[in-house]
C-alpha atoms as a PDB file:
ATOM      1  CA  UNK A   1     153.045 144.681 -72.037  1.00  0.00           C
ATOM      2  CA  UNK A   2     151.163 144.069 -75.339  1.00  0.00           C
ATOM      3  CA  UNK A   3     147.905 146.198 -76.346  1.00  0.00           C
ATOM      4  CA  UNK A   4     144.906 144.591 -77.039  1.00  0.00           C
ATOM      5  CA  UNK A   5     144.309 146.173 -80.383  1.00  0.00           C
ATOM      6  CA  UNK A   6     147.026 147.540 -82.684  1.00  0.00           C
ATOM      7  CA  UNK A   7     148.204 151.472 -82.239  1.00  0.00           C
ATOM      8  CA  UNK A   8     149.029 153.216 -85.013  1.00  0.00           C
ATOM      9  CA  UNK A   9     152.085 155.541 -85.041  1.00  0.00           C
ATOM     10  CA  UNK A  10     152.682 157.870 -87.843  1.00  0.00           C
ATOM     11  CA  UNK A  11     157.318 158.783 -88.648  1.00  0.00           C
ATOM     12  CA  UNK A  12     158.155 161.470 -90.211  1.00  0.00           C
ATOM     13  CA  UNK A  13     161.812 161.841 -91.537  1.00  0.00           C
ATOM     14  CA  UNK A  14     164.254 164.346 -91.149  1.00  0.00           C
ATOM     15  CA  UNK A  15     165.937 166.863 -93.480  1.00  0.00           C
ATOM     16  CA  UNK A  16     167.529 165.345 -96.484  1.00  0.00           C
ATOM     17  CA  UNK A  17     166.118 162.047 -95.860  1.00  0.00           C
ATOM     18  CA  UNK A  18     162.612 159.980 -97.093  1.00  0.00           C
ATOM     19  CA  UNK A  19     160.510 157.194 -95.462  1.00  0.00           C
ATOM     20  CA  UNK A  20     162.560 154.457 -96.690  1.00  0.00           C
ATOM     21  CA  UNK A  21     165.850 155.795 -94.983  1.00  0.00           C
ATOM     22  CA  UNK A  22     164.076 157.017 -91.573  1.00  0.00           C
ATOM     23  CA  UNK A  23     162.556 153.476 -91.593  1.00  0.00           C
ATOM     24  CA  UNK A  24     165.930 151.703 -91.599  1.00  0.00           C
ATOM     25  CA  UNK A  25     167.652 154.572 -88.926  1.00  0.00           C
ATOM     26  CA  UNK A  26     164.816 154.124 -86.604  1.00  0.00           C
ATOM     27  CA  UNK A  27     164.811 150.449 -86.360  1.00  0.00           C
ATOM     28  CA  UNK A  28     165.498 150.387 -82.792  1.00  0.00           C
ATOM     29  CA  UNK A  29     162.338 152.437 -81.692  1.00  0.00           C
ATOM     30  CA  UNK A  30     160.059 150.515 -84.397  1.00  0.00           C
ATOM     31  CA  UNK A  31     160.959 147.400 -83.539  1.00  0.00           C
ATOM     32  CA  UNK A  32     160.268 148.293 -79.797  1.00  0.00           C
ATOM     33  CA  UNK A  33     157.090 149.670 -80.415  1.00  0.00           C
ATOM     34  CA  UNK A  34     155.557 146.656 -82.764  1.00  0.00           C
ATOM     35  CA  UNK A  35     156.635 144.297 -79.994  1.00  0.00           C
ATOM     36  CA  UNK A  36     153.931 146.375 -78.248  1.00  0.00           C
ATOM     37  CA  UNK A  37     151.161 145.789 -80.971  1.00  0.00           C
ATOM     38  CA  UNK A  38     152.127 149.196 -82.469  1.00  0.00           C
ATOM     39  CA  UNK A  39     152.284 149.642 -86.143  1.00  0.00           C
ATOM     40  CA  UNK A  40     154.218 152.611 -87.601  1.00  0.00           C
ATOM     41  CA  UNK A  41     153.699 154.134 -90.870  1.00  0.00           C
ATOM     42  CA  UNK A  42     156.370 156.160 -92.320  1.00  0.00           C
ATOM     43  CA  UNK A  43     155.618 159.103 -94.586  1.00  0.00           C
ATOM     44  CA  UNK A  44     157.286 161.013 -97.403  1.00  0.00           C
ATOM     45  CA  UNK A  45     157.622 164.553 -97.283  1.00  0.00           C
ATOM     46  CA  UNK A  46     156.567 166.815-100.273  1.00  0.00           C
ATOM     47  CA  UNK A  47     159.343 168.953-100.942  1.00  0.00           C
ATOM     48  CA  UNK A  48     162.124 167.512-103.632  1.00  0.00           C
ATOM     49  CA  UNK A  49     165.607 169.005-103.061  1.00  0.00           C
ATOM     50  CA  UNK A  50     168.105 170.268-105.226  1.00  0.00           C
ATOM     51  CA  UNK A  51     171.679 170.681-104.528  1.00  0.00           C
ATOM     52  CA  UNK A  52     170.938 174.628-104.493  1.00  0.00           C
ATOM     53  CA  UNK A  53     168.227 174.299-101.907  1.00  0.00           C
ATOM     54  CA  UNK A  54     170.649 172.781 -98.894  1.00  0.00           C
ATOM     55  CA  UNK A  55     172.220 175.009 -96.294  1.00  0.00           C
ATOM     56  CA  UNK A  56     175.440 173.505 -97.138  1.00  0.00           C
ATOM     57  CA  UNK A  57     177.382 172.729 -99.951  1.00  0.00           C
ATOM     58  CA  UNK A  58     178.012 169.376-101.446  1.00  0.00           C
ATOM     59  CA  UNK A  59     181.066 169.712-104.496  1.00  0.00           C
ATOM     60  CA  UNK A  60     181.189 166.116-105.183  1.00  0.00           C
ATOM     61  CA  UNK A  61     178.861 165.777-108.185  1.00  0.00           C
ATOM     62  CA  UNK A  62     178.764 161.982-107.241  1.00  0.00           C
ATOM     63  CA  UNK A  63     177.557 161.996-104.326  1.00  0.00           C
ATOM     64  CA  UNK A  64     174.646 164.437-104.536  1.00  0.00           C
ATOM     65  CA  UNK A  65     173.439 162.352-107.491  1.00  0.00           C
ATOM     66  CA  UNK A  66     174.057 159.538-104.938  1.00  0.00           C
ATOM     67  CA  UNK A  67     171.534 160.847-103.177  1.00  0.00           C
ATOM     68  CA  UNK A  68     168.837 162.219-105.734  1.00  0.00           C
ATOM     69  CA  UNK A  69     169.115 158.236-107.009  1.00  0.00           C
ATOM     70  CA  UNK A  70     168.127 157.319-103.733  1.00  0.00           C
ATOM     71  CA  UNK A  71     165.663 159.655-103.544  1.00  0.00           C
ATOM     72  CA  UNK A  72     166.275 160.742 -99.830  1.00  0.00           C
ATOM     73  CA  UNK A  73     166.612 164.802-101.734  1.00  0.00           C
ATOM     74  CA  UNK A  74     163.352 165.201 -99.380  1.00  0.00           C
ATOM     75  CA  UNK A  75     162.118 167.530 -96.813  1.00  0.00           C
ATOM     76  CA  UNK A  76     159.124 169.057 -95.255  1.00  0.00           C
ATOM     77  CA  UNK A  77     160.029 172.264 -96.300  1.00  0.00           C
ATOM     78  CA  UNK A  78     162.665 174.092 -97.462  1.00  0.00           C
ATOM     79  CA  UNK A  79     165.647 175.350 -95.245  1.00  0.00           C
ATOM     80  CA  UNK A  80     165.202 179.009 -95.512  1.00  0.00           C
ATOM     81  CA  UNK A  81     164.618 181.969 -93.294  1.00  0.00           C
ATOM     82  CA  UNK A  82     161.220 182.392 -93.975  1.00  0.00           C
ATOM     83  CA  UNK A  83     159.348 179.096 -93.418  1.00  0.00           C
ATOM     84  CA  UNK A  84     156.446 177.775 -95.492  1.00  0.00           C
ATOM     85  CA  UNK A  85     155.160 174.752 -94.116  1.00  0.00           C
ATOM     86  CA  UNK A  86     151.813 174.274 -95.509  1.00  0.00           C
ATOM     87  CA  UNK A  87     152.691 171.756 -98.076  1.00  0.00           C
ATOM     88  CA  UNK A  88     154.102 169.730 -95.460  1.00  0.00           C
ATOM     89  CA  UNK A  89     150.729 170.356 -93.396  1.00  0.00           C
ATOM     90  CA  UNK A  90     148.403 169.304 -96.210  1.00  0.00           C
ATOM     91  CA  UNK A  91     150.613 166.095 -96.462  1.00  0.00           C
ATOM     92  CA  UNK A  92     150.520 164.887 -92.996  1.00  0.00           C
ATOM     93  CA  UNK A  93     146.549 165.848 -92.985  1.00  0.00           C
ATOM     94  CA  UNK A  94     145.851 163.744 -96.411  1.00  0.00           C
ATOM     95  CA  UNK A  95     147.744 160.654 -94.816  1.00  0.00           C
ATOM     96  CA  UNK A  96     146.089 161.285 -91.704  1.00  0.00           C
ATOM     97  CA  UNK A  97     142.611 161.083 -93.594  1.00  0.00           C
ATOM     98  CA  UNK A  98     143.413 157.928 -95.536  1.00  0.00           C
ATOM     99  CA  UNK A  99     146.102 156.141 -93.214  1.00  0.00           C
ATOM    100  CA  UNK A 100     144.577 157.564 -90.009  1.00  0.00           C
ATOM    101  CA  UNK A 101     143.202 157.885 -87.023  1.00  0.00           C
ATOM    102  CA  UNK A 102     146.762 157.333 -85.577  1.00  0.00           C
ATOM    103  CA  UNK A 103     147.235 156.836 -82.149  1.00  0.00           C
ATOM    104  CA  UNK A 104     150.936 158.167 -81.780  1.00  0.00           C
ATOM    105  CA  UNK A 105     153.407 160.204 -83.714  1.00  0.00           C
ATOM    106  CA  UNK A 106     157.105 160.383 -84.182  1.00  0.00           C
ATOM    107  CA  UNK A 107     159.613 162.686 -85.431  1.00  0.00           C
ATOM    108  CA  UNK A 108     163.247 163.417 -86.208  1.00  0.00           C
ATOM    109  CA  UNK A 109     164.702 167.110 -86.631  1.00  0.00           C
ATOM    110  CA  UNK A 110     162.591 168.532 -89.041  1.00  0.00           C
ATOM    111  CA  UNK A 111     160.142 165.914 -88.792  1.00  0.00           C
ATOM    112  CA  UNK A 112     160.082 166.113 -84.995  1.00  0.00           C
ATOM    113  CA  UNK A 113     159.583 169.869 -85.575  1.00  0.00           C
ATOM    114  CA  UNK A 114     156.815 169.150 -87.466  1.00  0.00           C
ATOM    115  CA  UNK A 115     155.626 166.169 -85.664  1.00  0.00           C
ATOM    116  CA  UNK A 116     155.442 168.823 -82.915  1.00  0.00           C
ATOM    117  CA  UNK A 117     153.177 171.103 -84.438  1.00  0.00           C
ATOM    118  CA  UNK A 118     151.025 168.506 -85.396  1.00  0.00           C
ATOM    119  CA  UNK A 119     150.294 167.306 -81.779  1.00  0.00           C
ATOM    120  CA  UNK A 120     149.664 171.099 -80.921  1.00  0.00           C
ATOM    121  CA  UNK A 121     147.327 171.786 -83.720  1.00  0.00           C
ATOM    122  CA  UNK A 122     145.647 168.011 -84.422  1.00  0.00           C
ATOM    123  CA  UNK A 123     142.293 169.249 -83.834  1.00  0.00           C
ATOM    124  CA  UNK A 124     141.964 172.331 -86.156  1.00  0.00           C
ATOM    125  CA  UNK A 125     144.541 170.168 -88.997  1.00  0.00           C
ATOM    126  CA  UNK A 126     141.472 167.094 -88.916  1.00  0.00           C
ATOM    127  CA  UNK A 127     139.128 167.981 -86.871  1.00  0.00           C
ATOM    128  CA  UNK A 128     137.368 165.527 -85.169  1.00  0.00           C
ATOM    129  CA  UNK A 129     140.013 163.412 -84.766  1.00  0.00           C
ATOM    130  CA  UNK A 130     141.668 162.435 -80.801  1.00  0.00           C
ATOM    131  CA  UNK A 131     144.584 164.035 -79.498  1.00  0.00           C
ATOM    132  CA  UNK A 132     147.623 161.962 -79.482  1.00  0.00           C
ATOM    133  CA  UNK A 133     148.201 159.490 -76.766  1.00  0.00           C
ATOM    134  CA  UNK A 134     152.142 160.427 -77.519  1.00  0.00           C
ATOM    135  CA  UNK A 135     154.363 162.528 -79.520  1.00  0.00           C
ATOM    136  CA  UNK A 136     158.289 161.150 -79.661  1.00  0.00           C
ATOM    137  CA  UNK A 137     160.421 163.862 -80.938  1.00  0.00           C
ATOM    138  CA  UNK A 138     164.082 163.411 -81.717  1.00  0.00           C
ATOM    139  CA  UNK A 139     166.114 166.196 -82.227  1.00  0.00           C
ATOM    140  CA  UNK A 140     163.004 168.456 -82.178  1.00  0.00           C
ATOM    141  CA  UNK A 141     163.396 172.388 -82.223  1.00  0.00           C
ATOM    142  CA  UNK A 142     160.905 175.608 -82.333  1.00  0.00           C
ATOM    143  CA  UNK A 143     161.003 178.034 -84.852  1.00  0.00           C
ATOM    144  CA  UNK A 144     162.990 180.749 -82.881  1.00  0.00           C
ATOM    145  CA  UNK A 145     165.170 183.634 -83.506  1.00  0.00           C
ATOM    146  CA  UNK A 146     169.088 182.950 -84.224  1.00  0.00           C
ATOM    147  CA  UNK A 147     170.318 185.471 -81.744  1.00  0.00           C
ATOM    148  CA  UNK A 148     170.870 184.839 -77.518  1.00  0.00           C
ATOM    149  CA  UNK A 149     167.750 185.242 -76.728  1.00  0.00           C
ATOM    150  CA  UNK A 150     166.038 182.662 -79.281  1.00  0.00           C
ATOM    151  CA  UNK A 151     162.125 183.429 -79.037  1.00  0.00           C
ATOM    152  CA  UNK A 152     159.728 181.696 -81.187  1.00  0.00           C
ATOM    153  CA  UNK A 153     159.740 184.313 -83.920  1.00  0.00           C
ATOM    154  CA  UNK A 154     155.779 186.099 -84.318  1.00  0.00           C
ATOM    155  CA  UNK A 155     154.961 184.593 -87.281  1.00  0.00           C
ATOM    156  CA  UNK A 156     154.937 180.655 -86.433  1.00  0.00           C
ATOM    157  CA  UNK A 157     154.509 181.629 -82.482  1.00  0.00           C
ATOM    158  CA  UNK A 158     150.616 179.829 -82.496  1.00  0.00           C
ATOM    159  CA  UNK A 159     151.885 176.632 -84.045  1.00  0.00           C
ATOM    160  CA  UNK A 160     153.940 175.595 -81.266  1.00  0.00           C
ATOM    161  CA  UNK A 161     151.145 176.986 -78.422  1.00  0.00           C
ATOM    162  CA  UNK A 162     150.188 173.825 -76.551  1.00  0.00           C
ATOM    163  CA  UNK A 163     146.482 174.294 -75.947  1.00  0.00           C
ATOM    164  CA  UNK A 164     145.491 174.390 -72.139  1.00  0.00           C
ATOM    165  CA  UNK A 165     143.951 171.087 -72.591  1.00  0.00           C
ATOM    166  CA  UNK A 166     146.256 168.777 -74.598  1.00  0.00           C
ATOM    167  CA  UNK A 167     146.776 165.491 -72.744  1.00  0.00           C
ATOM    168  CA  UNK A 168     149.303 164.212 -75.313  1.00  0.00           C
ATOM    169  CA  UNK A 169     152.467 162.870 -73.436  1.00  0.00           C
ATOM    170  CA  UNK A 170     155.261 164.162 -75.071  1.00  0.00           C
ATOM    171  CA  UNK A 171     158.934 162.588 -75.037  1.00  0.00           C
ATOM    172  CA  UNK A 172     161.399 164.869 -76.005  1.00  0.00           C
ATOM    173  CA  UNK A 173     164.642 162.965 -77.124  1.00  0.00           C
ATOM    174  CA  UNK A 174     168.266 164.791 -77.726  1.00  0.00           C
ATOM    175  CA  UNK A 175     171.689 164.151 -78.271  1.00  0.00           C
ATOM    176  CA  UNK A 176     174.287 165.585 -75.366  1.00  0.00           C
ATOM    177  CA  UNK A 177     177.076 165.746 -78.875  1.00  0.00           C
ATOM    178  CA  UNK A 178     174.339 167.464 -81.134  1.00  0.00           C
ATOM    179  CA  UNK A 179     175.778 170.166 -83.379  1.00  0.00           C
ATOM    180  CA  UNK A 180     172.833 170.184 -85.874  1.00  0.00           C
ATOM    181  CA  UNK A 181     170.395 171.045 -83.192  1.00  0.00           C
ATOM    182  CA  UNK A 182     171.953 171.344 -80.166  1.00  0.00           C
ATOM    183  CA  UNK A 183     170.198 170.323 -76.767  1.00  0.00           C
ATOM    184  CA  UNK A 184     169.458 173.273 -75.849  1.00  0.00           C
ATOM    185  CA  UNK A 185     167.050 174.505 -78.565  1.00  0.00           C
ATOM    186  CA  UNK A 186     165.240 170.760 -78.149  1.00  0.00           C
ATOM    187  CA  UNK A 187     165.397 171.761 -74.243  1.00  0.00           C
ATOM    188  CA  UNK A 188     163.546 175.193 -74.937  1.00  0.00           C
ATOM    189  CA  UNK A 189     160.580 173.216 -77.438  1.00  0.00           C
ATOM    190  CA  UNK A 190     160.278 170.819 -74.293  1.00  0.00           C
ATOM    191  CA  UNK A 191     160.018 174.078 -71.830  1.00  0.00           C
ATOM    192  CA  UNK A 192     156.795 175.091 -73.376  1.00  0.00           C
ATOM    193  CA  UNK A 193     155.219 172.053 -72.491  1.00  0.00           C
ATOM    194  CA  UNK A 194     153.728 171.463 -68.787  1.00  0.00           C
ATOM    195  CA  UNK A 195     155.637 169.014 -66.503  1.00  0.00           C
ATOM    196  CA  UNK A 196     152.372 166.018 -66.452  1.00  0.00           C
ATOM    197  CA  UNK A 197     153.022 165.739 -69.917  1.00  0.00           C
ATOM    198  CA  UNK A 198     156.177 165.630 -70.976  1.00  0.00           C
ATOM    199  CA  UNK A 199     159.116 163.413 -70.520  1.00  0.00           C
ATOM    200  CA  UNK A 200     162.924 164.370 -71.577  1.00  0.00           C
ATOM    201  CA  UNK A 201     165.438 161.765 -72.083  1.00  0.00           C
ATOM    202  CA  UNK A 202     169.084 162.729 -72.994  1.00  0.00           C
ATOM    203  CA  UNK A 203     171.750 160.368 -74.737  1.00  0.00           C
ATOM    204  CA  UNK A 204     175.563 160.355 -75.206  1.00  0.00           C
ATOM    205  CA  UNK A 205     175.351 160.571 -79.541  1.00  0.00           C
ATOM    206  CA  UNK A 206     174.866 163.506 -81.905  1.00  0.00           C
ATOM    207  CA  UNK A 207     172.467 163.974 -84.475  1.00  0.00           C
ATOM    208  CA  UNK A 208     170.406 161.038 -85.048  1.00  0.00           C
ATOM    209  CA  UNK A 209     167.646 158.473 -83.512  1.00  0.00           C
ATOM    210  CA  UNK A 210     169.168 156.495 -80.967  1.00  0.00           C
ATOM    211  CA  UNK A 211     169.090 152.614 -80.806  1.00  0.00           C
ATOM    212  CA  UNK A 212     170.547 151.823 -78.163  1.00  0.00           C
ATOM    213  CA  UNK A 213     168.435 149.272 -75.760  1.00  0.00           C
ATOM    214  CA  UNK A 214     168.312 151.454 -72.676  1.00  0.00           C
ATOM    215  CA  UNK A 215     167.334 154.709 -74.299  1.00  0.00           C
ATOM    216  CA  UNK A 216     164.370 152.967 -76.439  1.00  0.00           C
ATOM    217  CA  UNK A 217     163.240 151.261 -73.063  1.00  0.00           C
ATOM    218  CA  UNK A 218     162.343 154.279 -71.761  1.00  0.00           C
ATOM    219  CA  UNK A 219     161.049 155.952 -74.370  1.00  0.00           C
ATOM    220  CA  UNK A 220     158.942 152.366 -74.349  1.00  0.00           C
ATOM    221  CA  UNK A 221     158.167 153.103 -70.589  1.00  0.00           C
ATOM    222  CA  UNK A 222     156.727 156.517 -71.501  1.00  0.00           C
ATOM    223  CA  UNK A 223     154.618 155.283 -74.192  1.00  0.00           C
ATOM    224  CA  UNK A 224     153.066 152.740 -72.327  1.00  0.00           C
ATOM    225  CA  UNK A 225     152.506 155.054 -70.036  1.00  0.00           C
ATOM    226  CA  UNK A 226     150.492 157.245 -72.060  1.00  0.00           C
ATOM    227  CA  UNK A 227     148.611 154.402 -73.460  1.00  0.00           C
ATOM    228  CA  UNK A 228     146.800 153.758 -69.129  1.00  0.00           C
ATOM    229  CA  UNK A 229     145.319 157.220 -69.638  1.00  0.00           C
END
């Protein structure tokens, strides 16, 4: 199927990672969606890392300025308990202003997260502008609590409320192998979504955007989907 006018699809990278990386890792899904007339435009996100800011350590000296000299020391925020994600807000809204309208958006792990919250809140972050016809999300996750019962904690609980009338179609993509966000907690961002729109599709890997022909076909299959609403 090819559109008759381009769609616009705005990527946004995960933790520890920039445009230029999450460009090359999510060849398979952008090459699928241009042969649909889809552009994609990936974006950097504002917060530069230092080796004190990860969640891990790195000890080879080498190899974190390895990655500062590739300049993929980026996130949307930092990794800490108590989340501020306005600069990553203002980012996506400024690109969405001068880039935008976009028809579709995409995410992985933190960018999914946020990716997530944008599809929620589109309307009140640029107003005026449609919802989504689709929102991939890769490794996506809620802000929740760390303990068994993992609720969205108080504080960020009205980002992730899907208003009563969002029509977005969102495809929620995980990892069976996942140990950076396991399925489950990309299973419980899915479960506050209603069943018309939202689509779940699980594959064999860990932590990263699949490329593998069958899993991109159906994520194709979804968009276009979306796109005969």
């Amino acid at each position: 199927m090819s559109l008759s006018r381009p769609l616009k699809v705005l990527c946004l990278h995960g933790f520890l990672q920039n445009s230029k990386i999450f460009y090359e890792k999510a060849s398979g899904i952008r090459k699928a969606l241009k042969k649909i007339n889809a552009e994609t435009f990936f974006l950097d996100g504002p917060t530069i890392l230092e080796k004190k800011d990860l969640p891990f350590e790195i000890d080879d000296e080498n190899k974190w300025k390895e990655i500062v000299d590739s300049g993929i020391n980026r996130a949307w925020w930092y990794h800490v308990e108590d989340l501020n994600i306005e600069n990553a807000l203002t980012a996506v809204k400024e690109c969405i202003l001068k880039e935008g309208p976009f028809d579709g958006i995409l995410g992985f792990s933190q960018g999914a997260a946020l990716a997530a919250i944008v599809t929620n809140n589109i309307s009140t972050l640029v107003p005026g502008h449609q919802q989504f016809k689709f929102s991939i999300l890769f490794s996506a996750y809620a802000f929740t609590t760390t303990d068994e019962s993992a609720v969205l904690k108080e504080k960020y609980a009205h980002l992730f409320k899907v208003p009563n009338d969002l029509e977005t179609l969102t495809i929620h993509v995980y990892g069976s192998s996942d140990t950076h966000v396991p399925k489950e907690r990309s299973l419980l961002l899915a479960s506050y979504y209603p069943e018309n729109i939202k689509k779940t599709i699980e594959h064999e890997g860990g932590h990263f955007v699949p490329n593998k022909k069958p899993i991109i076909s159906k994520i194709i299959e979804y968009v276009e989907t979306s796109l005969k609403n």
